[in-house]
Protein backbone atom coordinates (compact mmCIF):
# COMPACT_ATOMS: atom_id res chain seq x y z
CA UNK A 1 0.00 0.00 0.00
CA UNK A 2 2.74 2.44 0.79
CA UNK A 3 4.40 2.01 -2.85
CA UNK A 4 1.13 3.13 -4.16
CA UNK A 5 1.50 6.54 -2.39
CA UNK A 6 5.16 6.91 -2.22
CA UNK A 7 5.74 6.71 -6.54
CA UNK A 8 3.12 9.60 -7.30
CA UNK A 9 5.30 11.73 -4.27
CA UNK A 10 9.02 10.38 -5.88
CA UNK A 11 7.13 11.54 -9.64
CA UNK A 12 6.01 15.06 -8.21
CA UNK A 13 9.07 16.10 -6.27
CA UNK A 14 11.16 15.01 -9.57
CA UNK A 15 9.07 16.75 -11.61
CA UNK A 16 9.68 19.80 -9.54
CA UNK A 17 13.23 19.88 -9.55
CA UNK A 18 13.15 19.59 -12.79
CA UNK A 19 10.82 23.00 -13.61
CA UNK A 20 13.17 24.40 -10.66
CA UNK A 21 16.06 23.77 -12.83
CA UNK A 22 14.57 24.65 -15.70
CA UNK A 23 13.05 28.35 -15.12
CA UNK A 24 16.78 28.83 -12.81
CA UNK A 25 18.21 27.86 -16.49
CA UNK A 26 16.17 30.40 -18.94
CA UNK A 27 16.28 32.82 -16.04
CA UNK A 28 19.95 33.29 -15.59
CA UNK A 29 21.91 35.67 -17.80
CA UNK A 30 24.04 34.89 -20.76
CA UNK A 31 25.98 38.41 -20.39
CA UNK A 32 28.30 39.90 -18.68
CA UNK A 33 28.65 43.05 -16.54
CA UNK A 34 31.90 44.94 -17.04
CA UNK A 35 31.24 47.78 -13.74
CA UNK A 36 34.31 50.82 -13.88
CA UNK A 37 34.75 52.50 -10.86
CA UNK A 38 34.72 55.69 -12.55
CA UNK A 39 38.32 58.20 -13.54
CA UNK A 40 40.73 57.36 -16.26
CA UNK A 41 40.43 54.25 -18.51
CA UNK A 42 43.64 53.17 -19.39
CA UNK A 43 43.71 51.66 -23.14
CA UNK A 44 44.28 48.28 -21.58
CA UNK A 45 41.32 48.48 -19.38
CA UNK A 46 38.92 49.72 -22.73
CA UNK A 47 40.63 46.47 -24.80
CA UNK A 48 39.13 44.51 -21.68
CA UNK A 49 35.96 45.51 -22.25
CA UNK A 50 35.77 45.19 -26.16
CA UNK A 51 37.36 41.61 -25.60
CA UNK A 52 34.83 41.01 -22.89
CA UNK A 53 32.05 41.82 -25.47
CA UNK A 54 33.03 39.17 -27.65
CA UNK A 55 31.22 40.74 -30.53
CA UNK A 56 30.93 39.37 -34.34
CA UNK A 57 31.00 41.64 -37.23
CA UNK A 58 27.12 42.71 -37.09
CA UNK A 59 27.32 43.53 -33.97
CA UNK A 60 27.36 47.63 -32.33
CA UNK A 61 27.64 49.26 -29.21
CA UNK A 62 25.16 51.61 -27.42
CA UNK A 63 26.19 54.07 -25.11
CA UNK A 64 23.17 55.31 -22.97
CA UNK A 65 24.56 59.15 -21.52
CA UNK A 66 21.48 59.73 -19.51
CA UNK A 67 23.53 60.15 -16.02
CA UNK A 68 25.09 63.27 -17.40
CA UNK A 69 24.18 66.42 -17.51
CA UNK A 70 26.50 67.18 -20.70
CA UNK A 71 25.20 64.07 -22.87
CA UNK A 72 26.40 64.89 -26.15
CA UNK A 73 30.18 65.50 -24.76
CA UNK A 74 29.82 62.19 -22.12
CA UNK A 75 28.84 60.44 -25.55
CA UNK A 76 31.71 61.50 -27.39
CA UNK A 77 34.21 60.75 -25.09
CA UNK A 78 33.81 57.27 -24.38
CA UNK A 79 33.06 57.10 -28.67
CA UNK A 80 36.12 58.36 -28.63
CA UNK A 81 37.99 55.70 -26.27
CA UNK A 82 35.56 52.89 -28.00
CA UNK A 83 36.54 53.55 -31.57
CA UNK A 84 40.65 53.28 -30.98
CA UNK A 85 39.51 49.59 -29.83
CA UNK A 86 37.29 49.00 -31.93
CA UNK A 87 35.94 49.14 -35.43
CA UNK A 88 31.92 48.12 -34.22
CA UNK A 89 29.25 50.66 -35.08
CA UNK A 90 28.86 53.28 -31.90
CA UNK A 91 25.29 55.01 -31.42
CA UNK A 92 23.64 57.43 -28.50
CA UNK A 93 20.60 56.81 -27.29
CA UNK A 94 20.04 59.42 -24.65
CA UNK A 95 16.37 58.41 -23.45
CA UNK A 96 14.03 61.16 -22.13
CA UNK A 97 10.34 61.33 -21.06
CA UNK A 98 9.61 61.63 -24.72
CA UNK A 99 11.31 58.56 -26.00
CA UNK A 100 11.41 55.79 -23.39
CA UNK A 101 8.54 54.48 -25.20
CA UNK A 102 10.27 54.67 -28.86
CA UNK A 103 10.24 51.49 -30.47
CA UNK A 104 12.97 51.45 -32.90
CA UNK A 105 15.62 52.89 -30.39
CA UNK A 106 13.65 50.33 -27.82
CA UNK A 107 14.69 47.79 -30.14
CA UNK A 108 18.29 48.95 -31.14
CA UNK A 109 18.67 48.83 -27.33
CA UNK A 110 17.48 45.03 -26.42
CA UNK A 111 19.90 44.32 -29.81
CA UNK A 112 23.07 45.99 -28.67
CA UNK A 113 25.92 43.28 -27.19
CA UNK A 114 27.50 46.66 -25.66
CA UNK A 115 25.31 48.56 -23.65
CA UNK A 116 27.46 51.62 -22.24
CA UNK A 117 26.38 53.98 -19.37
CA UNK A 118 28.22 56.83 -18.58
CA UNK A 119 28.95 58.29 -15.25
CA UNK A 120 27.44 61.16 -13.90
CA UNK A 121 24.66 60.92 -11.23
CA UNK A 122 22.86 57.86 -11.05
CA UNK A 123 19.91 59.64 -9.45
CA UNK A 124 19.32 61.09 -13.02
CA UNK A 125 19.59 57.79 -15.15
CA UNK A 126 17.12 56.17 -13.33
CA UNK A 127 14.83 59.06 -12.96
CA UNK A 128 14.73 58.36 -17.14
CA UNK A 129 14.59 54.62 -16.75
CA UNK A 130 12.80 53.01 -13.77
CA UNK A 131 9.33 51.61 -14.24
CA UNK A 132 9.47 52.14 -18.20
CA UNK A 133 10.51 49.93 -21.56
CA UNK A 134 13.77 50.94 -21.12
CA UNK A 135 14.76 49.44 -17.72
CA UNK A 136 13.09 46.13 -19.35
CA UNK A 137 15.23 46.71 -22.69
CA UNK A 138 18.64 46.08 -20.96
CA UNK A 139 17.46 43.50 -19.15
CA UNK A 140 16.65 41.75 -21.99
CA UNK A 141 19.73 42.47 -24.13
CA UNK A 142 21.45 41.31 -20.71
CA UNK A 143 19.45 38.00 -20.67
CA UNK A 144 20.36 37.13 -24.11
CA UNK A 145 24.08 37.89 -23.87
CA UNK A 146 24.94 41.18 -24.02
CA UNK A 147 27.92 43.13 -21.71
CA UNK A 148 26.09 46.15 -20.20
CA UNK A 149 29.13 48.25 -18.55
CA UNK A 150 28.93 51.40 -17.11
CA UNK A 151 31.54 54.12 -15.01
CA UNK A 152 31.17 55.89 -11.80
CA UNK A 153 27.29 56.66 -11.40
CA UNK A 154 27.12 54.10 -14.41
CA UNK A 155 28.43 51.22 -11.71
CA UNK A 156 26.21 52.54 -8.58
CA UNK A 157 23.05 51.80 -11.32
CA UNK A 158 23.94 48.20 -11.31
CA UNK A 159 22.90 46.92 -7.90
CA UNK A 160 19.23 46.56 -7.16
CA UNK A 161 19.64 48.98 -4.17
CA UNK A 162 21.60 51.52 -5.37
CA UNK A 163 23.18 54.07 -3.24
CA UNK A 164 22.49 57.96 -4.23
CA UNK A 165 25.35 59.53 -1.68
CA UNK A 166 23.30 61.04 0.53
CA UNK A 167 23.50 61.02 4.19
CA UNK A 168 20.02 61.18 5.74
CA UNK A 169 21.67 61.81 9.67
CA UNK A 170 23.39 65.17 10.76
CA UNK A 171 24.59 67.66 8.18
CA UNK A 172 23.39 65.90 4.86
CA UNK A 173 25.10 68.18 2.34
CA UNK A 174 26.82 66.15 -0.04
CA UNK A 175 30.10 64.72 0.91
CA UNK A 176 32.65 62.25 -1.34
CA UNK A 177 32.44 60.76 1.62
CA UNK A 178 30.32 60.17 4.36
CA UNK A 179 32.01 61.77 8.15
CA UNK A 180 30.37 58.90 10.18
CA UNK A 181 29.24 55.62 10.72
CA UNK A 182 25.72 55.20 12.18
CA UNK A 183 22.53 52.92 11.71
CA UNK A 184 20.27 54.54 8.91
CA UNK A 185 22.36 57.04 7.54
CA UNK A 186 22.49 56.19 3.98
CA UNK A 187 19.89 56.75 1.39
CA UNK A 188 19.17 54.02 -1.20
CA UNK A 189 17.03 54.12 -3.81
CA UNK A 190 15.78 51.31 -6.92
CA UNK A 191 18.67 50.82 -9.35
CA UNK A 192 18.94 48.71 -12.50
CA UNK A 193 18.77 45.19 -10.19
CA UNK A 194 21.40 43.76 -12.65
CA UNK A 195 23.46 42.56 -9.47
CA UNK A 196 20.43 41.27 -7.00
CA UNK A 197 22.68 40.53 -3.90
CA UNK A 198 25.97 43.06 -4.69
CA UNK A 199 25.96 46.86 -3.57
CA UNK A 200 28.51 48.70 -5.32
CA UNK A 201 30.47 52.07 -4.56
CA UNK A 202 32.66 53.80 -6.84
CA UNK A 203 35.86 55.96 -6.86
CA UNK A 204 36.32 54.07 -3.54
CA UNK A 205 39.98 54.42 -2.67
CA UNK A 206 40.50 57.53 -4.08
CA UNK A 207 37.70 59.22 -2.32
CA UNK A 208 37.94 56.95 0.99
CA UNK A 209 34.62 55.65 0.90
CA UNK A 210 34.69 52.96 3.79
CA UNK A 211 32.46 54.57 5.89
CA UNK A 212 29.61 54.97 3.32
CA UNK A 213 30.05 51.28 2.45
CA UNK A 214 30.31 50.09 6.11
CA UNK A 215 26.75 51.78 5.80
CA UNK A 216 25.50 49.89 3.39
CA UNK A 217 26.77 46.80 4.81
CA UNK A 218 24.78 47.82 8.05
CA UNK A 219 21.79 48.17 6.18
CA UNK A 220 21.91 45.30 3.84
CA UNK A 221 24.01 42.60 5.95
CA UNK A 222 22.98 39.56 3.82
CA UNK A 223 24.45 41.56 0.41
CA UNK A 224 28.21 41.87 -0.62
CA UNK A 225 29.34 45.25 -0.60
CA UNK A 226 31.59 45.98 -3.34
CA UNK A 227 34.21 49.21 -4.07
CA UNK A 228 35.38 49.60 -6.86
CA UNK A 229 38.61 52.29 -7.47
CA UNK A 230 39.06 55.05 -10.07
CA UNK A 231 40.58 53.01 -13.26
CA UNK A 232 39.12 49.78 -11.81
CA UNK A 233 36.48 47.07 -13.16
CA UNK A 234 34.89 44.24 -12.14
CA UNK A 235 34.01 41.72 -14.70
CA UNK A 236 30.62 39.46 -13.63
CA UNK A 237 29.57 36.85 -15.19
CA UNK A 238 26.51 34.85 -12.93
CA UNK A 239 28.32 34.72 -9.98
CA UNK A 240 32.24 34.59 -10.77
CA UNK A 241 33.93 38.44 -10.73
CA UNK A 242 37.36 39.17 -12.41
CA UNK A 243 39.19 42.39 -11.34
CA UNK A 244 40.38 44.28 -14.01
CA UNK A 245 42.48 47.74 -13.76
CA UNK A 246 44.88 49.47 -12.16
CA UNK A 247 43.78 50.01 -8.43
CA UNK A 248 41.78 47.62 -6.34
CA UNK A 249 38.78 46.58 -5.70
CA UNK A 250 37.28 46.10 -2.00
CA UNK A 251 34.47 43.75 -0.43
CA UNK A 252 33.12 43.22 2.85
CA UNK A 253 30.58 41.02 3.45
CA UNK A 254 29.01 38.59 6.23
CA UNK A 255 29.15 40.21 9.73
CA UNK A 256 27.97 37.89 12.37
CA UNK A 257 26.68 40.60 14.94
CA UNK A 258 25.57 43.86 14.12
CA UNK A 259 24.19 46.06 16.90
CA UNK A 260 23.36 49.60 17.26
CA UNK A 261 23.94 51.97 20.21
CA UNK A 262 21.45 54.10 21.84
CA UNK A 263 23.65 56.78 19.46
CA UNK A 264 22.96 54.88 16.33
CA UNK A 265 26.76 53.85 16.37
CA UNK A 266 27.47 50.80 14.41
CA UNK A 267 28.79 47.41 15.92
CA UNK A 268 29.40 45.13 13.32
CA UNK A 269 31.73 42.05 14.37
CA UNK A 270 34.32 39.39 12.76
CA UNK A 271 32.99 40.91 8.75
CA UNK A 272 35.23 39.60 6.22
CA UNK A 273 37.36 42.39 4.17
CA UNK A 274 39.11 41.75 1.11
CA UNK A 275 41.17 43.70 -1.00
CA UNK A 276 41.58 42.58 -4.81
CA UNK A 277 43.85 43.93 -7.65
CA UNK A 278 44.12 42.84 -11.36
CA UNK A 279 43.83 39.30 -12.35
CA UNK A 280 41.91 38.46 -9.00
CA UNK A 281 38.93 36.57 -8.86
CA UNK A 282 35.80 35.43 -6.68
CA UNK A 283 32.84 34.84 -6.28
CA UNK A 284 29.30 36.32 -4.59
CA UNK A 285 26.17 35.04 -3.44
């Protein structure tokens, strides 16, 4: 009597696993994320990210300049740095209000294999691209197998909660870098949710920004919290990151106690730090 039960149970959790595997499968990305933390690009670095593309000879780049407040001169300096490594066709779409609906740039967008965003203030990018066809564009191009890089407030875009630099505690005028470490004192809002568990900072060493990533940590203690330095990328593909770059790259991640004074001070104990330079490698959650 119990076979009769138990084979239906053995066919149904099989069958399960399977669909799990399946929909894990067509959900996971085929590209790659190539995230600068912002300043120079040596020639090196810009080869890295053309090789990283992997592109054939149909395919172009789009560079999406909608962090900056200069577009047209943001586009043409990375077209610029681009077109010394390569000889792939290099377009602007700089989305607005008007456009995010547009379906032939829509579609040049979801077709790209090199989806570019400058740096600037992330604030501003997504401002243009949360909640419309856009936001769901690179996603897509992403899914199939595109690289979507980005610089400086084109790396803060990546991570699902994206940091906008503020400090909400104290004197919140905008600092490089935030003057101290207490519970609830840093302002997220939605980013591009490219990276699901990873918060990322940029320009970290050369604008000190432990403190606001300590923050973050605080806030998000299950996440990896990722600076990247000025002439600095990491390279992501699912869950495996390459360092690429000059500087370094810092992560801290997994503190088993965090606590909070009557003050708001922070308490976090026994995190692990990590400090990366080119060739490196790991992995995230």
């Amino acid at each position: 009597m119990k076979s009769i039960f138990i084979r239906p149970l053995l066919s149904c959790a099989l069958m399960l696993t399977s669909l799990m595997a399946f929909a894990q499968q067509h959900h996971t990305p085929k590209g790659s994320l190539f995230i600068i933390g912002g300043g120079d690009k040596s020639p090196e670095l810009i080869r890295e990210l053309i090789k990283t593309a992997d592109m054939t000879s149909k395919d172009y780049v789009v560079v999406l300049p909608m962090s900056s407040g200069f577009p047209e001169g943001s586009f043409e300096a990375i077209r610029k740095e681009l077109a010394v490594a390569t000889s792939h066709h290099i377009s602007c779409l700089n989305f607005d209000a008007s456009s995010v609906n547009d379906r032939k740039w829509l579609d040049s967008l979801t077709g790209a294999r090199l989806i570019y965003i400058t740096g600037g203030d992330q604030n501003r990018f997504m401002k243009v691209v949360l909640n419309t066809p856009v936001y769901q564009a690179i996603h897509e191009a992403y899914r199939k197998g595109a690289t979507v890089a980005g610089t400086s407030a084109g790396a803060a875009v990546m991570s699902k909660y994206m940091i906008t630099g503020k400090q909400l505690l104290g004197d919140t005028a905008y600092k490089a870098t935030f003057d101290q470490l207490k519970f609830g004192n840093i302002e997220f809002q939605e980013g591009l949710g490219l990276l699901d568990s990873v918060i990322i900072d940029q320009h970290f060493v050369k604008r000190s920004r432990y403190n606001r990533l300590i923050s973050a940590l605080a806030a998000h203690p299950g996440f990896d919290c990722i600076g990247i330095d000025e002439g600095t990328a990491i390279i992501v593909r699912q869950k495996k990151i390459r360092v690429a770059g000059e500087s370094q790259v810092l992560r801290i991640a997994g503190p088993k106690e965090l606590k909070v004074t009557k003050s708001k001070h922070l308490k976090l104990i026994n995190l692990q730090f990590s400090l990366y330079t080119e060739g490196d490698t790991f992995y995230t959650k």
